[in-house]
N, C-alpha and C. Protein backbone atom coordinates (compact mmCIF):
# COMPACT_ATOMS: atom_id res chain seq x y z
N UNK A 1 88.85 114.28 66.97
CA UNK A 1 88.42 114.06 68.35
C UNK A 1 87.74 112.71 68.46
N UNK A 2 88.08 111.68 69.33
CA UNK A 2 87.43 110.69 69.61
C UNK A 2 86.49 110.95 70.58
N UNK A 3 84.78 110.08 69.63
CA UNK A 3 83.87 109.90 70.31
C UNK A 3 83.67 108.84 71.10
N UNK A 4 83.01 108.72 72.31
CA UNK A 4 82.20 107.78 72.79
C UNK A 4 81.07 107.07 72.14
N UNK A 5 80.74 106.25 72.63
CA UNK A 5 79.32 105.50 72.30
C UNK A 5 78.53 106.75 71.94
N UNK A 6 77.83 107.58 73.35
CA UNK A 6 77.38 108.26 73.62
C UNK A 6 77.24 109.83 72.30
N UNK A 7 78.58 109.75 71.98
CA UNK A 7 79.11 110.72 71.40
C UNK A 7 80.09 111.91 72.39
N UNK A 8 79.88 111.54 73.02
CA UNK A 8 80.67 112.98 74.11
C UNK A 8 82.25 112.52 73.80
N UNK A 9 82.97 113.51 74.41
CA UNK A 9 84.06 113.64 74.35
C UNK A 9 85.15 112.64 75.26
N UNK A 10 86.35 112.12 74.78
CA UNK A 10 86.96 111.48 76.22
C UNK A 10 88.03 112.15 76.70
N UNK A 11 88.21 111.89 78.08
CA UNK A 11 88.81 112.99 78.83
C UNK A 11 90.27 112.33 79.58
N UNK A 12 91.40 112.94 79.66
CA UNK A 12 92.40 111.78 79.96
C UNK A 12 92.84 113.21 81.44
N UNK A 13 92.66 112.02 82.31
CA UNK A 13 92.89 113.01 83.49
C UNK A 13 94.73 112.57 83.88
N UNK A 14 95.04 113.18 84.01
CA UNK A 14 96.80 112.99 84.94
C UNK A 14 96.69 113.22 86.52
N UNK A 15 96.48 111.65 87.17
CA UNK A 15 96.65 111.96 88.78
C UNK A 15 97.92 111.72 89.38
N UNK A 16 98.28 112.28 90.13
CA UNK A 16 99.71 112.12 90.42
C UNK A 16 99.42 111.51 92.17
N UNK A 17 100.39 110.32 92.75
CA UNK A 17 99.81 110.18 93.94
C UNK A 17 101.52 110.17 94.79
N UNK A 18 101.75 111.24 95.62
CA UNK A 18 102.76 111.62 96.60
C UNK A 18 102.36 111.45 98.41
N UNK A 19 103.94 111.33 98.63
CA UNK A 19 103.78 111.26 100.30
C UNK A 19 105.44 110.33 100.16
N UNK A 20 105.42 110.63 101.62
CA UNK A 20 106.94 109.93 101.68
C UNK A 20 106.87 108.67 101.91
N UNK A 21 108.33 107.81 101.62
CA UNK A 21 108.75 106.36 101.00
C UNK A 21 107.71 105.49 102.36
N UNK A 22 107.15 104.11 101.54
CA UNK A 22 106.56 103.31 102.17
C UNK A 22 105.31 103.72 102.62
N UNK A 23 104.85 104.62 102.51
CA UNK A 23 103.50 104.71 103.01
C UNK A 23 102.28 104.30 102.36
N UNK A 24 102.72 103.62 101.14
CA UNK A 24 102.02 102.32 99.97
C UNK A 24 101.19 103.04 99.30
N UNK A 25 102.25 104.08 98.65
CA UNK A 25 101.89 104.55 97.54
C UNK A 25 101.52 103.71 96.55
N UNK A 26 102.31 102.80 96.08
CA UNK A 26 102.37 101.72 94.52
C UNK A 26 101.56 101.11 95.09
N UNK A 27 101.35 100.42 96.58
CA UNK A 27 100.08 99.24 96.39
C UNK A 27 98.45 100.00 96.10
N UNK A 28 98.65 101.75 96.68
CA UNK A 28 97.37 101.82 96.68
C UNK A 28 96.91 102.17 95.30
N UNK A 29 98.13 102.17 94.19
CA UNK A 29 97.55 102.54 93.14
C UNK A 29 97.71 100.79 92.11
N UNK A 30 97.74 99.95 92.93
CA UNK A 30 98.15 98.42 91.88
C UNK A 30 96.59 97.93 92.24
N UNK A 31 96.22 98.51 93.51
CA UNK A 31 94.56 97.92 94.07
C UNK A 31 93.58 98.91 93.14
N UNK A 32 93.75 100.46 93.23
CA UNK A 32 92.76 100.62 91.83
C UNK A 32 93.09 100.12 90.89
N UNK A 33 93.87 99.94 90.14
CA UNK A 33 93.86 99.62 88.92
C UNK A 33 94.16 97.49 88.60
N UNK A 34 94.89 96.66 89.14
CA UNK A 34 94.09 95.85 88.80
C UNK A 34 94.10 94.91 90.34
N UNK A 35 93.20 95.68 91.35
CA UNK A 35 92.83 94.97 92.65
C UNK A 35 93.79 94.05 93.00
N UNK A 36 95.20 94.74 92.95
CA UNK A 36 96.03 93.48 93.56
C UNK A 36 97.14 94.29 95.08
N UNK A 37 97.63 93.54 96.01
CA UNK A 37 98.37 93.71 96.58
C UNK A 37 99.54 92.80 96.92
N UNK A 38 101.01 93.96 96.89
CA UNK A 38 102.22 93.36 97.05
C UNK A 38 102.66 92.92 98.71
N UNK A 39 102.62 92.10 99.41
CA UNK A 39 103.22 92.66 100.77
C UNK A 39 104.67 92.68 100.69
N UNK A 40 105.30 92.38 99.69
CA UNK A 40 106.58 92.15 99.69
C UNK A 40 107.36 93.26 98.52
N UNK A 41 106.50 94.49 98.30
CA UNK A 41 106.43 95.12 97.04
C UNK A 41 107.88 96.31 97.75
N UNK A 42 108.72 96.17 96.64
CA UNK A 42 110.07 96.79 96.37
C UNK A 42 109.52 98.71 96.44
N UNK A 43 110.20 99.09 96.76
CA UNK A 43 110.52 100.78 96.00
C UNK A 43 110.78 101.10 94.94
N UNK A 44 109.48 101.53 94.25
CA UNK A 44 109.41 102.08 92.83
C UNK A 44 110.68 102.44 92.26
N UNK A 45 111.22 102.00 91.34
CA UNK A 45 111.98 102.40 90.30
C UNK A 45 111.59 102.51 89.19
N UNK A 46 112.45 103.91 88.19
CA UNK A 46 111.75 104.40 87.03
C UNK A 46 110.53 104.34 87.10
N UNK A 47 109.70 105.05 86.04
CA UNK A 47 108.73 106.25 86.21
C UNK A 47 107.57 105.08 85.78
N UNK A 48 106.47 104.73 86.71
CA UNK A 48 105.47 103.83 86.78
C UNK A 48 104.10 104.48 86.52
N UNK A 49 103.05 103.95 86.00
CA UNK A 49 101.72 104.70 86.34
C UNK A 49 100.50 103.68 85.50
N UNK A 50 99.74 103.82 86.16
CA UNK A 50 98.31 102.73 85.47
C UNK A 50 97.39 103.95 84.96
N UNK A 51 97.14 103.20 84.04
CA UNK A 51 95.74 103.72 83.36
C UNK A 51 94.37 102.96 83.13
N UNK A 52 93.37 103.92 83.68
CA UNK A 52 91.88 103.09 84.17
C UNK A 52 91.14 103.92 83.06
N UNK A 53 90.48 103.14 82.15
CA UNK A 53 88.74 104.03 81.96
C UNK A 53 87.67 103.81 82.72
N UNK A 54 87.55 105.03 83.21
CA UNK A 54 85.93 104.42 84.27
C UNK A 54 85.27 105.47 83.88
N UNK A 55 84.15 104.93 84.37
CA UNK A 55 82.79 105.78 83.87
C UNK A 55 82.22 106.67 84.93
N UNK A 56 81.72 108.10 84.61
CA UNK A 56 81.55 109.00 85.09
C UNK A 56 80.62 109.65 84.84
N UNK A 57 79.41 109.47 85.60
CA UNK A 57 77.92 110.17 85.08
C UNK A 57 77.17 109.63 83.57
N UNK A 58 77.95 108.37 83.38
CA UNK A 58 78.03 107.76 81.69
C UNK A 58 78.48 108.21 81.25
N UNK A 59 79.94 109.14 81.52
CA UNK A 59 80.54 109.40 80.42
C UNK A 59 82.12 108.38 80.24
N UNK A 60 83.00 108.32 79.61
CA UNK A 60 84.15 107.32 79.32
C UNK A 60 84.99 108.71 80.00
N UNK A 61 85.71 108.08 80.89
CA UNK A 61 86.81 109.13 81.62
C UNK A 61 88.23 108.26 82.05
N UNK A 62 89.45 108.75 81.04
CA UNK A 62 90.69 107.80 81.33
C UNK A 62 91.64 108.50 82.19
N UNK A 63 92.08 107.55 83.31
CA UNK A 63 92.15 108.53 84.62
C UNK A 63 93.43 107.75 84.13
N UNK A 64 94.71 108.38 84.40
CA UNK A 64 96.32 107.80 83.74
C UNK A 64 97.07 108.48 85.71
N UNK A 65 97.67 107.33 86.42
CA UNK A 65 97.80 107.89 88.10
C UNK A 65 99.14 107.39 88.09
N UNK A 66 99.90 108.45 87.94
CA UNK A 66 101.48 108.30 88.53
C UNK A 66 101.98 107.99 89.91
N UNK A 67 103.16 107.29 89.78
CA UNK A 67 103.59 107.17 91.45
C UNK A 67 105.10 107.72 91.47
N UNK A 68 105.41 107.94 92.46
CA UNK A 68 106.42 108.89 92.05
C UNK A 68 108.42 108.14 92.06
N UNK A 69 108.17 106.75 91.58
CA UNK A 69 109.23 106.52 91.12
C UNK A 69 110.21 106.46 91.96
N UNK A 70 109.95 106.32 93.71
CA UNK A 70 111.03 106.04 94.51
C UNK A 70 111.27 107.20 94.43
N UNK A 71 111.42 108.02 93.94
CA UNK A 71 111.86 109.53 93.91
C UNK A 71 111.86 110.25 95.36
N UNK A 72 111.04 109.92 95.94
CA UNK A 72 110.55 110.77 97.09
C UNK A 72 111.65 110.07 98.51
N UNK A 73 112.68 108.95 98.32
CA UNK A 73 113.49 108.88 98.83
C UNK A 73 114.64 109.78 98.90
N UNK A 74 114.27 110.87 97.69
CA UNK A 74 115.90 111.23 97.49
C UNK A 74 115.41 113.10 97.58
N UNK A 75 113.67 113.37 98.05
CA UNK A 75 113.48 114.48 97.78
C UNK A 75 113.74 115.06 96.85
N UNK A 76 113.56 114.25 95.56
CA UNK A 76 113.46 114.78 94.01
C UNK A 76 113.06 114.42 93.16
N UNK A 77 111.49 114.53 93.30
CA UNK A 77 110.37 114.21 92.81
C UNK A 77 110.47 115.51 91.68
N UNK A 78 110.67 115.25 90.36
CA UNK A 78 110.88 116.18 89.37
C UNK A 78 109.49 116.77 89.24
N UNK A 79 109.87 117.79 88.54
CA UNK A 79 108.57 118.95 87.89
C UNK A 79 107.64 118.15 86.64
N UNK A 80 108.68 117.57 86.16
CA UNK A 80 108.17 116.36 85.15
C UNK A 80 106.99 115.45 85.63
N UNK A 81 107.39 115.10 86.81
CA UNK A 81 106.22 114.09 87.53
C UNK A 81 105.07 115.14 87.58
N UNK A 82 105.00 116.55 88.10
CA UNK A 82 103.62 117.11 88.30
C UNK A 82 102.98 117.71 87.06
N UNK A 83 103.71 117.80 85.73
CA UNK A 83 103.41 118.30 84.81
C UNK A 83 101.91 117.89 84.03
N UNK A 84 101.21 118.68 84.04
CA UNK A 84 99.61 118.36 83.75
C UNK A 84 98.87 117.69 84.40
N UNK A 85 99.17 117.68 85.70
CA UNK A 85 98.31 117.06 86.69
C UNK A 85 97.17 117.79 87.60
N UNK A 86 95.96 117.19 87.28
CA UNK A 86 94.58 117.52 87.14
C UNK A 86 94.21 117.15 88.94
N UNK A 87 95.21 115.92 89.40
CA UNK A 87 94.79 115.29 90.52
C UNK A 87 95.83 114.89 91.01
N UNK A 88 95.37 115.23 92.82
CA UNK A 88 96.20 114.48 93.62
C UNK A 88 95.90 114.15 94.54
N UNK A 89 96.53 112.53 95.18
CA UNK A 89 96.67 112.22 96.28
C UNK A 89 98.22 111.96 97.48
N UNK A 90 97.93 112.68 98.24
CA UNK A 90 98.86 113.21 99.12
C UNK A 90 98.75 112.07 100.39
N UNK A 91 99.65 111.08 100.61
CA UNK A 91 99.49 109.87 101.32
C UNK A 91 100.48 109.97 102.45
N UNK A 92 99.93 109.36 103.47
CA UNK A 92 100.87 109.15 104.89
C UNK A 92 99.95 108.18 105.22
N UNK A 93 100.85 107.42 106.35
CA UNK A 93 100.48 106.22 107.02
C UNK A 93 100.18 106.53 108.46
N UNK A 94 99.14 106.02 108.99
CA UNK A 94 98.51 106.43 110.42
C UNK A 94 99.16 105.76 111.08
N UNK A 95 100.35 104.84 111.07
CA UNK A 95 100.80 104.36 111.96
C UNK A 95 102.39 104.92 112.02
N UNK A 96 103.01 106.12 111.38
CA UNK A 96 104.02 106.63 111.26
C UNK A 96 103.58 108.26 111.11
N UNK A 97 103.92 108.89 112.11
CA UNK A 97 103.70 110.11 112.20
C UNK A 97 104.57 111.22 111.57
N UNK A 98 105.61 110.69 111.59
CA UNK A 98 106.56 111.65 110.61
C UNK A 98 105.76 111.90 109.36
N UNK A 99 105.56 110.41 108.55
CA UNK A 99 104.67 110.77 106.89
C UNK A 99 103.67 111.77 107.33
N UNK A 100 102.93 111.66 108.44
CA UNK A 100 102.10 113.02 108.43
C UNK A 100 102.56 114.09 108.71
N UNK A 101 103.86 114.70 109.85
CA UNK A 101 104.10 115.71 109.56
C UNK A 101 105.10 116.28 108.34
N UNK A 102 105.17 115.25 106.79
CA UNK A 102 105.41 115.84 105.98
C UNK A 102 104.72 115.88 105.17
N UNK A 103 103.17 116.28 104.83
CA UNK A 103 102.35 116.18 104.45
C UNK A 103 102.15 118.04 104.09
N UNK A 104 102.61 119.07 104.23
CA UNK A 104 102.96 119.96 104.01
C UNK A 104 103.94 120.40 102.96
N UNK A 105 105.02 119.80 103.43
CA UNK A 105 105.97 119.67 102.42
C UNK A 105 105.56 119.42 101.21
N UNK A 106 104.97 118.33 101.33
CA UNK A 106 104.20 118.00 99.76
C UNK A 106 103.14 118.25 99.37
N UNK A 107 102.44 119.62 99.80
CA UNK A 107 101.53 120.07 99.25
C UNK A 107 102.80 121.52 99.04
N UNK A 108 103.28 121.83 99.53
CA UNK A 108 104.32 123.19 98.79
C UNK A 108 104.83 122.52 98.35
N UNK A 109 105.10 121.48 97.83
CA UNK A 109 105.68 121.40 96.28
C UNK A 109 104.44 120.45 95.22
N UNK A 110 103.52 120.24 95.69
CA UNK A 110 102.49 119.97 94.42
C UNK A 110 101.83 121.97 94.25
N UNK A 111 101.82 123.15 95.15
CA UNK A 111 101.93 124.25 94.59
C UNK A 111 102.62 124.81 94.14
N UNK A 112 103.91 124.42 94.08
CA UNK A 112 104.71 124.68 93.24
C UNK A 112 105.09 124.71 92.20
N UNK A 113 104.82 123.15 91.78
CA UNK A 113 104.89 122.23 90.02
C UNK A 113 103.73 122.59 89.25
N UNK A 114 102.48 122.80 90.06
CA UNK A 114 101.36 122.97 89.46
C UNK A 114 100.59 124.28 89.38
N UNK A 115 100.48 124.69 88.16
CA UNK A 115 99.67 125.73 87.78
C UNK A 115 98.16 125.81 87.45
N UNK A 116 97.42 124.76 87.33
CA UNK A 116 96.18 123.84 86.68
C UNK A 116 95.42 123.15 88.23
N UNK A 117 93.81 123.88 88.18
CA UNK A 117 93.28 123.69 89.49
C UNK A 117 93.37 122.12 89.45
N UNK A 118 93.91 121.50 90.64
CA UNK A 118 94.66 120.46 90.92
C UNK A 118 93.59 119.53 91.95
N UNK A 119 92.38 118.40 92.02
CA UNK A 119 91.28 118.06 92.87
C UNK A 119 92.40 117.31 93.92
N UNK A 120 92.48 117.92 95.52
CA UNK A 120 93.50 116.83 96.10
C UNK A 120 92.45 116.57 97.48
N UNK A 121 93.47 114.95 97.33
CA UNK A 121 92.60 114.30 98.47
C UNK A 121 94.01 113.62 99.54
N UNK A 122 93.67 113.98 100.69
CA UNK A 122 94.61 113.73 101.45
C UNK A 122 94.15 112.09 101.95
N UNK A 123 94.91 111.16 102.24
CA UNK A 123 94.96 110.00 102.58
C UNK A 123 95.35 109.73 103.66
N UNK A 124 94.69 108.70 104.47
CA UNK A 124 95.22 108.32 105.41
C UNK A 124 95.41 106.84 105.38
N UNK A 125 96.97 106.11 105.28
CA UNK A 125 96.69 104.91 104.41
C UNK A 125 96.46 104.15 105.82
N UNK A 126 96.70 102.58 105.50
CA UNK A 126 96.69 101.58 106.27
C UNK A 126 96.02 101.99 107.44
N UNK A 127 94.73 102.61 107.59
CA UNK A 127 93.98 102.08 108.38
C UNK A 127 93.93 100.58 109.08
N UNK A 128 94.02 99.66 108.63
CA UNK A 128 93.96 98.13 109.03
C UNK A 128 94.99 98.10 110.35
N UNK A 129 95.86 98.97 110.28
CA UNK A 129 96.93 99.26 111.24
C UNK A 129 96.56 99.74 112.71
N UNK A 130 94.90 99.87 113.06
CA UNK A 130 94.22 100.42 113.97
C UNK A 130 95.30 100.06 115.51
N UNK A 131 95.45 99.17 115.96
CA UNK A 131 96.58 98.60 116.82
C UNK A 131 97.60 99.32 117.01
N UNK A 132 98.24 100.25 115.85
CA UNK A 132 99.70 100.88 116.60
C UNK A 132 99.41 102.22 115.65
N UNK A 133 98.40 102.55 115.88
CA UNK A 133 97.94 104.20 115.18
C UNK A 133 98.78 104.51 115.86
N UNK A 134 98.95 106.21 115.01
CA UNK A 134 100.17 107.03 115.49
C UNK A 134 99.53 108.36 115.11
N UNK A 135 98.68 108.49 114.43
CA UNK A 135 97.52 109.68 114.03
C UNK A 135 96.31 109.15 113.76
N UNK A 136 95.59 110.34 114.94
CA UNK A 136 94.36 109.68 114.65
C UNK A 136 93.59 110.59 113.62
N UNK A 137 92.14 109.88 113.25
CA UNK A 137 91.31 110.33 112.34
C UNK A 137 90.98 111.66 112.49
N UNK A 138 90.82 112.06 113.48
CA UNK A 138 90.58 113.96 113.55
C UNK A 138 91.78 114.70 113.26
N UNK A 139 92.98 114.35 114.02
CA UNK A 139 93.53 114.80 113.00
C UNK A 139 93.94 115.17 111.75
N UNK A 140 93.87 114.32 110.69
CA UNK A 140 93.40 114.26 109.55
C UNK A 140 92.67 115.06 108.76
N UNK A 141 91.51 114.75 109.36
CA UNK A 141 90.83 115.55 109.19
C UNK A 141 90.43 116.99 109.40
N UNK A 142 90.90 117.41 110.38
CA UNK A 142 91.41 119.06 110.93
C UNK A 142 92.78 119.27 109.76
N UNK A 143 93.20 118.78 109.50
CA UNK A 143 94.90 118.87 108.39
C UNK A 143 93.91 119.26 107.42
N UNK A 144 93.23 118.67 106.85
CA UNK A 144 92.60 118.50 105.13
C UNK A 144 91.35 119.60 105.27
N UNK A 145 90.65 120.27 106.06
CA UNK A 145 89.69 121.25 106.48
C UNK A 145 90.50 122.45 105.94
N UNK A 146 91.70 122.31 107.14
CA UNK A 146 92.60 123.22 106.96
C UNK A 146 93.16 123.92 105.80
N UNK A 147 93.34 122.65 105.15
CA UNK A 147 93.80 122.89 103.93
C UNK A 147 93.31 123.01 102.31
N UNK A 148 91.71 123.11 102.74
CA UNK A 148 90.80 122.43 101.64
C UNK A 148 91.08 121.32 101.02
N UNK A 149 91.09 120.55 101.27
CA UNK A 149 91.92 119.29 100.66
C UNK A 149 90.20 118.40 100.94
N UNK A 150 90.11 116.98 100.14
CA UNK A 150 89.37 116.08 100.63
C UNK A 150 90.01 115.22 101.88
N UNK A 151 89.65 114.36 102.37
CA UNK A 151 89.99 113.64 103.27
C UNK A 151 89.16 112.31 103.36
N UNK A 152 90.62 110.97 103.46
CA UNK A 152 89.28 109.42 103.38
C UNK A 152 91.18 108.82 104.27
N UNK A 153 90.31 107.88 104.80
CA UNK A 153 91.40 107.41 105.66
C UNK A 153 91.46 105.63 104.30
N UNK A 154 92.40 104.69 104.29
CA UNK A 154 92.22 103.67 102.95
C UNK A 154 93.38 102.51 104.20
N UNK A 155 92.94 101.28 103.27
CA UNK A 155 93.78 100.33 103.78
C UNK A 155 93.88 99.67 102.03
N UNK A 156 95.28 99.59 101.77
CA UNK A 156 95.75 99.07 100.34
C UNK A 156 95.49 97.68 100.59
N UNK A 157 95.64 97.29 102.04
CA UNK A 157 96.09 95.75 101.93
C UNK A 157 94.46 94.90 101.79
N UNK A 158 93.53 95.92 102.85
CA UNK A 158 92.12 94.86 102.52
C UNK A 158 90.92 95.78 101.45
N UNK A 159 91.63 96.76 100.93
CA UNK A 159 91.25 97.46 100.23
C UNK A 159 90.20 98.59 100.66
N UNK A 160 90.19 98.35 101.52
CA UNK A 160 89.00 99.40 101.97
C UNK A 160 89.20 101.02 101.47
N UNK A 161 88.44 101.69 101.04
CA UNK A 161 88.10 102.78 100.52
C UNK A 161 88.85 103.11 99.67
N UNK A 162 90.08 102.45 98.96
CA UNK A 162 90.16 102.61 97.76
C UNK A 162 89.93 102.98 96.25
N UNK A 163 88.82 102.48 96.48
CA UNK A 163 87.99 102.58 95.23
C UNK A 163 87.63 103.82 95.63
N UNK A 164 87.02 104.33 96.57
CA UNK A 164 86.17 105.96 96.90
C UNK A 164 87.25 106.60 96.74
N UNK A 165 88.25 106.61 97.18
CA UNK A 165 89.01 107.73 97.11
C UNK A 165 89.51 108.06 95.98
N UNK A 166 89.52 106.93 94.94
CA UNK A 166 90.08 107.49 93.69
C UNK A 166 89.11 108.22 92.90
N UNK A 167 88.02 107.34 93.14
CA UNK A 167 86.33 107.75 92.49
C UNK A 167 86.21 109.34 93.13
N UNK A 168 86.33 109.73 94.52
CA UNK A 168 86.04 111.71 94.64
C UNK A 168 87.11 111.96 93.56
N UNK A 169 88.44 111.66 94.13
CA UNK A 169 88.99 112.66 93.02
C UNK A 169 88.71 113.15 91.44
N UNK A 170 88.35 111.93 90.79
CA UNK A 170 88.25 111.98 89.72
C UNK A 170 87.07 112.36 89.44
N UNK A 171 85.51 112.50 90.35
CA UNK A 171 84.79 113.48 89.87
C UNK A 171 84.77 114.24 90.13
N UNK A 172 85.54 115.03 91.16
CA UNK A 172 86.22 116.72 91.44
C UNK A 172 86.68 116.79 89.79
N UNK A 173 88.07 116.24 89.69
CA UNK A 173 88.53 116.95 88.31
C UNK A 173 87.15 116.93 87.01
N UNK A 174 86.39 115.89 87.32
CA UNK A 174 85.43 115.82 86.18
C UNK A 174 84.45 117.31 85.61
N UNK A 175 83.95 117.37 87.03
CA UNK A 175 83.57 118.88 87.80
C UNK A 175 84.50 120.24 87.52
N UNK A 176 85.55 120.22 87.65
CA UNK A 176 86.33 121.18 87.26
C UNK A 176 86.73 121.01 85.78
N UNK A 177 86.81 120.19 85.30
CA UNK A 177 86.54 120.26 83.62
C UNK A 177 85.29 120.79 82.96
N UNK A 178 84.84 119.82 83.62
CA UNK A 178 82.85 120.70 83.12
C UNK A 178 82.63 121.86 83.50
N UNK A 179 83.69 122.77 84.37
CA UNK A 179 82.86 123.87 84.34
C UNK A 179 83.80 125.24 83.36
N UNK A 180 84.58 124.37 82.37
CA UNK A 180 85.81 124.61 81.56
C UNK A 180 85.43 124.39 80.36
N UNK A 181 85.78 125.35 79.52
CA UNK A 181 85.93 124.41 77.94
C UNK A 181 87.30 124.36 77.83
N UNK A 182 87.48 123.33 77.63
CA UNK A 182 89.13 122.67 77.32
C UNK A 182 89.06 121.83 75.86
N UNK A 183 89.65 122.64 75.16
CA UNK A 183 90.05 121.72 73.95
C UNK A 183 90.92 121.35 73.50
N UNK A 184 91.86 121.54 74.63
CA UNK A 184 93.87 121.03 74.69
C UNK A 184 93.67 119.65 74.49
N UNK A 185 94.30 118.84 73.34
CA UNK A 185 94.50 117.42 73.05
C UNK A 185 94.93 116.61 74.04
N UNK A 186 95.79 117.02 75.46
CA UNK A 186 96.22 116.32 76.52
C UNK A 186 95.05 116.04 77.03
N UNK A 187 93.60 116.29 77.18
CA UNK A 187 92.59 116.03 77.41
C UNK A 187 91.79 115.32 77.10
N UNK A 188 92.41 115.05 75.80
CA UNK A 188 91.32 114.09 74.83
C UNK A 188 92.12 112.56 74.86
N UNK A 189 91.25 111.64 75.01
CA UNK A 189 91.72 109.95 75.22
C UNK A 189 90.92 108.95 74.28
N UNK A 190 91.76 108.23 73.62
CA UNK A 190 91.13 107.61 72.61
C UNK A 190 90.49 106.01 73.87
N UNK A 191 88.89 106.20 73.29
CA UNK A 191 88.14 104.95 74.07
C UNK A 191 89.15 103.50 74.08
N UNK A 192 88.99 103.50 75.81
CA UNK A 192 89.85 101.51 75.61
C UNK A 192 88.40 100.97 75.73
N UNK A 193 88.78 99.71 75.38
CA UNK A 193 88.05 98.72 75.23
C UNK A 193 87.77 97.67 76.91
N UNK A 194 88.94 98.19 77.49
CA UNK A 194 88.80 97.85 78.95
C UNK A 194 88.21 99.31 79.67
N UNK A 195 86.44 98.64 80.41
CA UNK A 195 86.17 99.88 81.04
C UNK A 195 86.05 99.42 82.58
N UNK A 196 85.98 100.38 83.52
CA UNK A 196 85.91 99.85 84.84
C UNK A 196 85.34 101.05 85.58
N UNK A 197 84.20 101.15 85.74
CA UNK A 197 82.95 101.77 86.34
C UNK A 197 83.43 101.71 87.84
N UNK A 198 83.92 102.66 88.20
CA UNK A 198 84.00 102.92 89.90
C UNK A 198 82.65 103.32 90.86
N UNK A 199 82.66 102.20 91.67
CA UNK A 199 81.44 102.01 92.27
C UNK A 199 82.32 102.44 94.19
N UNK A 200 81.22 102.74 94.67
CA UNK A 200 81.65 103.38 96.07
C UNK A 200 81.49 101.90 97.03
N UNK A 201 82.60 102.00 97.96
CA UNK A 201 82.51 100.89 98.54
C UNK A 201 81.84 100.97 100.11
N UNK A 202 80.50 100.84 99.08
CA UNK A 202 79.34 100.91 100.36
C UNK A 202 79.87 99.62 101.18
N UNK A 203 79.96 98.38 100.99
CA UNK A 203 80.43 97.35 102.06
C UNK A 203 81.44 98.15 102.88
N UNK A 204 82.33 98.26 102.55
CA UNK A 204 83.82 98.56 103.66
C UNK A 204 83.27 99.96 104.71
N UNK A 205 84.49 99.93 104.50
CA UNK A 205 84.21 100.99 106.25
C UNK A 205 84.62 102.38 105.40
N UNK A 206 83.31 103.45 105.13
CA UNK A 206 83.43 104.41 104.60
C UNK A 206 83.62 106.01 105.49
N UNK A 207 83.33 105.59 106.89
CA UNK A 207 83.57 106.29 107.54
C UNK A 207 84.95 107.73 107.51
N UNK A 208 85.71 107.19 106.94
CA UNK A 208 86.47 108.17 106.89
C UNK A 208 86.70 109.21 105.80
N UNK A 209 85.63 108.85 104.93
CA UNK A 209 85.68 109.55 103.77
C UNK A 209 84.87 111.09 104.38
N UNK A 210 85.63 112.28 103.79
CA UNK A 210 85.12 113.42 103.86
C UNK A 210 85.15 114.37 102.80
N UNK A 211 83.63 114.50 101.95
CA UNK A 211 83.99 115.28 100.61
C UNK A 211 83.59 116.44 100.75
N UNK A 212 83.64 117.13 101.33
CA UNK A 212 82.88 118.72 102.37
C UNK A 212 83.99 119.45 102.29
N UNK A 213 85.49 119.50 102.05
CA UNK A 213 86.23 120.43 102.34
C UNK A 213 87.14 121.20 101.05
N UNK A 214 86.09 120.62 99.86
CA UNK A 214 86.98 120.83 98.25
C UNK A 214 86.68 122.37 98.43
N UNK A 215 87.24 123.35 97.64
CA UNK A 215 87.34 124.81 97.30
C UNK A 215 86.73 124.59 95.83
């Protein structure tokens, strides 16, 4: 078992992040992991995913966040993609209302693939898009109540709440590990040497974050 500094244990979480094509899935996961955005960014091909160590109450926590590989163009997002996944984010764009009314769909099939209490946070991307909204924030938020789900509205492009939204999820699953003894090796992550401490983005516009509706 690899130790920490600390000595504690390291923990390798599997987040998986779904919603239908373009609703910037890959940018919102290229901005956690190394703060960049594509505006010109293609449809995922073959099976992509970043891996972050960030720190969690001081402990070393390697959060590994899949995207689902263009897949979700063809409605065949394999079982493979949800396999050991601890976390999810379930994404639609506020300025395209269809991605929200399939936002169902893809929670019956992340209950489907997944057997393992699963921390999900529903998204509402491109906020920055305020001008040609197409769902608004209560809605949203009545969806994710509904559904126990978290709820944070994000913009990939100026980054806003990014960082928070990956940061709840991952101390939901942290939380639901700790209240687990798990000594399955898919759990255990050998320390990187690159760490990145997720800090809440008190500057940006946090308003839409809602962590009140986890089960």
């Amino acid at each position: 078992m690899e130790k920490g500094e600390e000595g504690g244990e390291e923990y390798l979480f599997k987040i998986v992040v779904i919603g239908d094509s373009a609703v910037g899935k890959s940018n919102l996961l290229s901005r956690f992991a190394r703060d960049e955005f594509d505006l010109h960014s293609k449809a995922t091909v073959g099976v992509e995913f970043q891996t972050q160590v960030v720190a969690v109450d001081g402990k070393e926590v390697k959060a590994q966040v899949w995207d689902t590989a263009g897949q979700e163009r063809f409605r065949a997002v394999t079982s493979a993609y949800y396999r050991g996944a601890v976390g999810a984010l379930i994404v639609y764009d506020i300025s395209r209302r269809s991605t929200f009314d399939s936002i169902k769909r893809w929670l019956d099939e992340l209950n489907t693939h997944c057997d393992t209490t699963v921390a999900r946070m529903l998204v509402g991307n491109k906020s920055d898009l305020e001008d040609i909204r197409d769902v608004s924030m209560e809605e949203g938020k009545s969806l994710a109540e509904e559904e126990g789900l978290f709820f944070i509205e994000t913009s990939a492009l100026n980054s806003t709440n990014v960082k928070t939204a990956f940061e709840i999820v991952i101390r939901e699953i942290y939380q639901n590990v700790s209240r687990k003894v798990l000594s399955s090796e898919s759990y255990k992550a050998e320390l990187s040497v690159n760490r990145v401490s997720l800090v809440n983005d008190s500057s940006k516009h946090n308003k839409g974050a809602l962590s009140c509706c986890s089960t």
